[in-house]
Protein backbone atom coordinates (compact mmCIF):
# COMPACT_ATOMS: atom_id res chain seq x y z
CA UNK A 1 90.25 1.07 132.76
CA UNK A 2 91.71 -1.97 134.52
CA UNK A 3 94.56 -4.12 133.78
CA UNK A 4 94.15 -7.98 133.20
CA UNK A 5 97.17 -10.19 132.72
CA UNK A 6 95.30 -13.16 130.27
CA UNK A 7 96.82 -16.93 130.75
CA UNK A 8 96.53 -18.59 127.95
CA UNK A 9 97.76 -22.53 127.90
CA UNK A 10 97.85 -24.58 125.10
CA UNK A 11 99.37 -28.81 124.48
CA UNK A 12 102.34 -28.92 122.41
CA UNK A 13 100.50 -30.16 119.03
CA UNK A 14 98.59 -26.92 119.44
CA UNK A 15 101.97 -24.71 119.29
CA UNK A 16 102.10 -23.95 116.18
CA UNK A 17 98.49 -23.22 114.95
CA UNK A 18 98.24 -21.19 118.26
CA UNK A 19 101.48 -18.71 117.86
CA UNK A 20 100.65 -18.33 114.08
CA UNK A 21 96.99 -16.64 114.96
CA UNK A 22 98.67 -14.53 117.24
CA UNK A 23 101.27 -13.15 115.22
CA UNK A 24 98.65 -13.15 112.11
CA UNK A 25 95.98 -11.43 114.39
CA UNK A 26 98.90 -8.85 114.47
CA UNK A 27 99.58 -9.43 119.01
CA UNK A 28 102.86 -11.29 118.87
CA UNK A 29 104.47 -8.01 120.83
CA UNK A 30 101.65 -8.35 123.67
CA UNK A 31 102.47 -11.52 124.57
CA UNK A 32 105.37 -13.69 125.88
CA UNK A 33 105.70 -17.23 125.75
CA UNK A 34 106.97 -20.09 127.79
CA UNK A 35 107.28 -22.29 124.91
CA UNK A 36 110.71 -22.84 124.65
CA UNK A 37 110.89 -23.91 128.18
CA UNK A 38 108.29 -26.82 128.23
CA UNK A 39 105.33 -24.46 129.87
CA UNK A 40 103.02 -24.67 126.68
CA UNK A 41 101.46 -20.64 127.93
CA UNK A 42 100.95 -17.01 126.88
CA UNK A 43 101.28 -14.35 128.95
CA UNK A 44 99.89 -10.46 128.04
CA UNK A 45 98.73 -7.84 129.81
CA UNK A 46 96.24 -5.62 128.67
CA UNK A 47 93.73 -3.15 129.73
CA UNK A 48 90.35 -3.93 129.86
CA UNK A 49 86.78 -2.18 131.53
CA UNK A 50 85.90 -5.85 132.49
CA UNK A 51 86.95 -9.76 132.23
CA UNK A 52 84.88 -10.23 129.21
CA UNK A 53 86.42 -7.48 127.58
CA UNK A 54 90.30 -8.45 128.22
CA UNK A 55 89.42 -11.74 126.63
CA UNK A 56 88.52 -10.36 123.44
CA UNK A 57 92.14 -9.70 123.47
CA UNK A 58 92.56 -13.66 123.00
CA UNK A 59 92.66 -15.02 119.69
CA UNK A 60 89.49 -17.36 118.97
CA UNK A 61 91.54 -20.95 119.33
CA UNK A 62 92.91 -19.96 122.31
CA UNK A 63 89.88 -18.59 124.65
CA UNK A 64 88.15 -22.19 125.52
CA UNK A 65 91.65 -22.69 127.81
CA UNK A 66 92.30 -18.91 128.69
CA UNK A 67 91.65 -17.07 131.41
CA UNK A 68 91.94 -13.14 132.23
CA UNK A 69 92.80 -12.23 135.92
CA UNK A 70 92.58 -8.41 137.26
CA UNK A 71 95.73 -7.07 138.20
CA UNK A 72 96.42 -4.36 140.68
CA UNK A 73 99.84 -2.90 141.87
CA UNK A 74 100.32 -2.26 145.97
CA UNK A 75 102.22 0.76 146.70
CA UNK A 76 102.28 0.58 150.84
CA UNK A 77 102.76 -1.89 153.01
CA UNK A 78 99.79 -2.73 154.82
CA UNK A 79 97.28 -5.63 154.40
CA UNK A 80 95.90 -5.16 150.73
CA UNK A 81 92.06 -6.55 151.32
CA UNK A 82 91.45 -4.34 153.97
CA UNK A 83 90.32 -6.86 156.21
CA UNK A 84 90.50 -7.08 159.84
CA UNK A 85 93.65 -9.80 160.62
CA UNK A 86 93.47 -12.50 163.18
């Protein structure tokens, strides 16, 4: 299983409607929002076997703007793609 942190913007007219499916859809302790400080986003992070799955996570009237990004942890120093540096 991988973990996905989901980004999920919405306008300021869509505040309201938004927040109320998530807490109705029973998520509002998944996700944190940036709201209250003018950045109109959710933020959770959930595990997922692939992108698709992770946004099944997302409520319906939020998905169109969403997106679900893989996230990985580094526990050495080192160069992290394992590419060849210049």
């Amino acid at each position: 299983m991988n973990r996905y942190m989901i980004i999920a913007p919405h306008s300021d007219a869509e505040c309201s409607a938004v927040v109320n499916q998530v807490i109705s859809a029973g998520f509002n302790t998944h996700v944190d929002w940036g709201c209250k400080d003018g950045d109109h986003t959710g933020w959770a992070v959930v595990e997922a076997d692939s992108h698709e799955q992770a946004m099944m996570f997302v409520p319906p009237i939020m998905r169109p703007k969403a997106k679900a990004v893989k996230i990985v942890k580094f526990y050495e120093a080192g160069n992290p793609h394992n590419k060849k540096l210049i």
